[in-house]
C-alpha atoms as a PDB file:
ATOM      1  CA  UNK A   1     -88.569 195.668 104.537  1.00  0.00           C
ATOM      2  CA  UNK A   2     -86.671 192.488 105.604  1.00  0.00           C
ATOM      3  CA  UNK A   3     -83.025 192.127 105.740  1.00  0.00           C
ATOM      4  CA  UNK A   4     -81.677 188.313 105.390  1.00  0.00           C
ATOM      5  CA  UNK A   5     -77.592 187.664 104.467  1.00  0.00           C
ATOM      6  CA  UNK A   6     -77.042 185.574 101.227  1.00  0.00           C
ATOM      7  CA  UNK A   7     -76.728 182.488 103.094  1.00  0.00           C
ATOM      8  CA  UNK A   8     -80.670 182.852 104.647  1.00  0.00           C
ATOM      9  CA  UNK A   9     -81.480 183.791 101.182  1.00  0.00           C
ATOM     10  CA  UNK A  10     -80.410 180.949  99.861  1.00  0.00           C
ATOM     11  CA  UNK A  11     -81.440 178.071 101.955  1.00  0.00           C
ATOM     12  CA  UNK A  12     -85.075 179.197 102.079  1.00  0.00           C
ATOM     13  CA  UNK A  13     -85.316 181.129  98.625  1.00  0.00           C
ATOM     14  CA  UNK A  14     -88.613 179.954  97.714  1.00  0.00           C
ATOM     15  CA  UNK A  15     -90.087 181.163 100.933  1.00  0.00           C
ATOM     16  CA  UNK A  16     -88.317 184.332  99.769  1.00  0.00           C
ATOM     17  CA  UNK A  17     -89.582 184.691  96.632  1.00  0.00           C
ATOM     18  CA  UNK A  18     -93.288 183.990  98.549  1.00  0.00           C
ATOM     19  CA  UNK A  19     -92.479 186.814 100.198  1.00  0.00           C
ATOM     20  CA  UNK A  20     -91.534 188.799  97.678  1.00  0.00           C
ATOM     21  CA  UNK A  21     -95.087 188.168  95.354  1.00  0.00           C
ATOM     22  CA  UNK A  22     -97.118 189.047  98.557  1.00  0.00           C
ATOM     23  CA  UNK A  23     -95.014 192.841  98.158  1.00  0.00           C
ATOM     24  CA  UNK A  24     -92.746 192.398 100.881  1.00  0.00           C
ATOM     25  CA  UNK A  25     -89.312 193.628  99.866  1.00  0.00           C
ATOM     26  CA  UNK A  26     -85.935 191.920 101.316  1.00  0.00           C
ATOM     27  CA  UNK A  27     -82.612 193.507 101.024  1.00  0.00           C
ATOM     28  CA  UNK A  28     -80.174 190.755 101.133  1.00  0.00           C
ATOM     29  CA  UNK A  29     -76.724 191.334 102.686  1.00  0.00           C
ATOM     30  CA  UNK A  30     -72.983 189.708 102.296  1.00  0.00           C
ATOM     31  CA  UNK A  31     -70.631 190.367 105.147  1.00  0.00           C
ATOM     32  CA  UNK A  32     -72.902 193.070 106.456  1.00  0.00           C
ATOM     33  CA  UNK A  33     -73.211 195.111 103.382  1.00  0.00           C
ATOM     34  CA  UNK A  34     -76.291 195.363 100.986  1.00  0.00           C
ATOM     35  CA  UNK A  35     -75.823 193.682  97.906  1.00  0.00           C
ATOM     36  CA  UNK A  36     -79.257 192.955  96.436  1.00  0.00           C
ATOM     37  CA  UNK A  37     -82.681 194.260  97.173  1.00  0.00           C
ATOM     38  CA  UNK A  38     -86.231 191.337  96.092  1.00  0.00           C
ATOM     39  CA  UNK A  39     -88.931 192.992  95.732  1.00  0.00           C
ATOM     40  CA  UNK A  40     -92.318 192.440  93.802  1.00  0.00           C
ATOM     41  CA  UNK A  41     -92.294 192.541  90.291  1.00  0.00           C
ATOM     42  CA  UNK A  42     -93.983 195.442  88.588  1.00  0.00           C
ATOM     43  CA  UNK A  43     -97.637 194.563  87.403  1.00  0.00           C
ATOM     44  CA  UNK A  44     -99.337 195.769  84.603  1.00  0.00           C
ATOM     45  CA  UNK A  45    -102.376 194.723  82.646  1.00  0.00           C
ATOM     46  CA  UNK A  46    -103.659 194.937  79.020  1.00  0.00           C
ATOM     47  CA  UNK A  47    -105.390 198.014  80.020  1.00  0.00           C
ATOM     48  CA  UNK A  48    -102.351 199.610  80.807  1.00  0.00           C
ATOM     49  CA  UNK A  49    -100.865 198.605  78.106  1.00  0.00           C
ATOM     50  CA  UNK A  50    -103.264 199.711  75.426  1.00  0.00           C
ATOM     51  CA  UNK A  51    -103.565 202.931  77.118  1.00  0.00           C
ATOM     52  CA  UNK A  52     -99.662 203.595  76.407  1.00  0.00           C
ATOM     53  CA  UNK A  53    -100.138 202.607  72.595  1.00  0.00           C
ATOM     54  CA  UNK A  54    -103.118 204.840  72.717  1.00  0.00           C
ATOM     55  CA  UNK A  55    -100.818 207.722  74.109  1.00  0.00           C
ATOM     56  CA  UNK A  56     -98.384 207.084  71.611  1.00  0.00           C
ATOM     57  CA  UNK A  57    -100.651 206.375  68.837  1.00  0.00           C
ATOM     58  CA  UNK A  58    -101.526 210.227  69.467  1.00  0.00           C
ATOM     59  CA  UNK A  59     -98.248 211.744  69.526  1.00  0.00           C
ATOM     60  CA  UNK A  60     -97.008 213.850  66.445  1.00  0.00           C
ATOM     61  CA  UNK A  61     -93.633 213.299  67.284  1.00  0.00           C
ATOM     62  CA  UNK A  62     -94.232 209.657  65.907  1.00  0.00           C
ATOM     63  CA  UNK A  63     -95.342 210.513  62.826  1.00  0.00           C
ATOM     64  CA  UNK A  64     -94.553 209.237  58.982  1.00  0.00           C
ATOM     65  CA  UNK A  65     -91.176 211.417  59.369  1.00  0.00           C
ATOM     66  CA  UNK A  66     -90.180 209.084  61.669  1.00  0.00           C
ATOM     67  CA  UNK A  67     -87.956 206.453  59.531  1.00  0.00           C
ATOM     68  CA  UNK A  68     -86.604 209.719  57.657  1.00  0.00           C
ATOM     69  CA  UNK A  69     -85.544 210.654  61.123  1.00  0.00           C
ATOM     70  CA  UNK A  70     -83.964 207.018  62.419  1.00  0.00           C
ATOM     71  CA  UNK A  71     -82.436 206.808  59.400  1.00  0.00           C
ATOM     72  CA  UNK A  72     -80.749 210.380  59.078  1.00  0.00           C
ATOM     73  CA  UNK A  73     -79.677 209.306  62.934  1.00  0.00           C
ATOM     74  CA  UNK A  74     -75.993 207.874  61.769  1.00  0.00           C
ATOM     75  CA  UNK A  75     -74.567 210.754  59.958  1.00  0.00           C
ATOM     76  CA  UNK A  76     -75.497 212.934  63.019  1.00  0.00           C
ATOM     77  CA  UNK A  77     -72.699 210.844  64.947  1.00  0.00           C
ATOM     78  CA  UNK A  78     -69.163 211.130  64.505  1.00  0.00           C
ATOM     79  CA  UNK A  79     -66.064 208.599  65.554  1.00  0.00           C
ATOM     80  CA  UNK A  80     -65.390 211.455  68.134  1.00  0.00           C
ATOM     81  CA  UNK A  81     -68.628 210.996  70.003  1.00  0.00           C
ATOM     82  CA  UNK A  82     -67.679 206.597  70.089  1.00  0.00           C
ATOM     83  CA  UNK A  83     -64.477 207.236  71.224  1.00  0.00           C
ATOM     84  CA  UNK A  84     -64.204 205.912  74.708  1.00  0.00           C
ATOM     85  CA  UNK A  85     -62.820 208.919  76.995  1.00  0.00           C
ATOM     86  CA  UNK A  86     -61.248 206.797  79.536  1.00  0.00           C
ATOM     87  CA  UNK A  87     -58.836 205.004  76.537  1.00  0.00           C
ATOM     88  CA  UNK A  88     -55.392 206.116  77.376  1.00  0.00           C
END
């Protein structure tokens, strides 16, 4: 893991972003303190994808009761539970 301040970042942020698609992660810093981490985006593939559908596809818990479910979903709320607690 590299560590580069904002300023480094920023003058040579395509050589950065190089970096960062061959899986090299760099923690960039402002006045000496870690403010953002670049690192390689996830990857996934169509296999992986499908496979997740597949799982899901297979669950019971996603079954025709579903929209019954969703739509019985707002009168389990109440104003009390969207209240915000730290409202004075």
């Amino acid at each position: 893991m590299r560590e580069m301040t904002a300023s480094e970042a920023s003058r040579s942020f395509s050589a950065v972003l190089d970096s960062a698609e061959r899986g090299e992660t760099i923690v960039v810093t402002r006045a000496g303190r870690r403010v953002a981490t670049i690192a390689p985006a996830p990857r996934a593939n169509g296999a992986a994808l499908r496979a997740v559908f597949e799982r899901w596809h297979s669950n019971p818990a996603l079954d025709d009761t579903l929209a019954v479910r969703v739509a019985a979903a707002p009168e389990a709320a109440s104003e009390e539970l969207d209240a915000n607690p730290w409202a004075g």
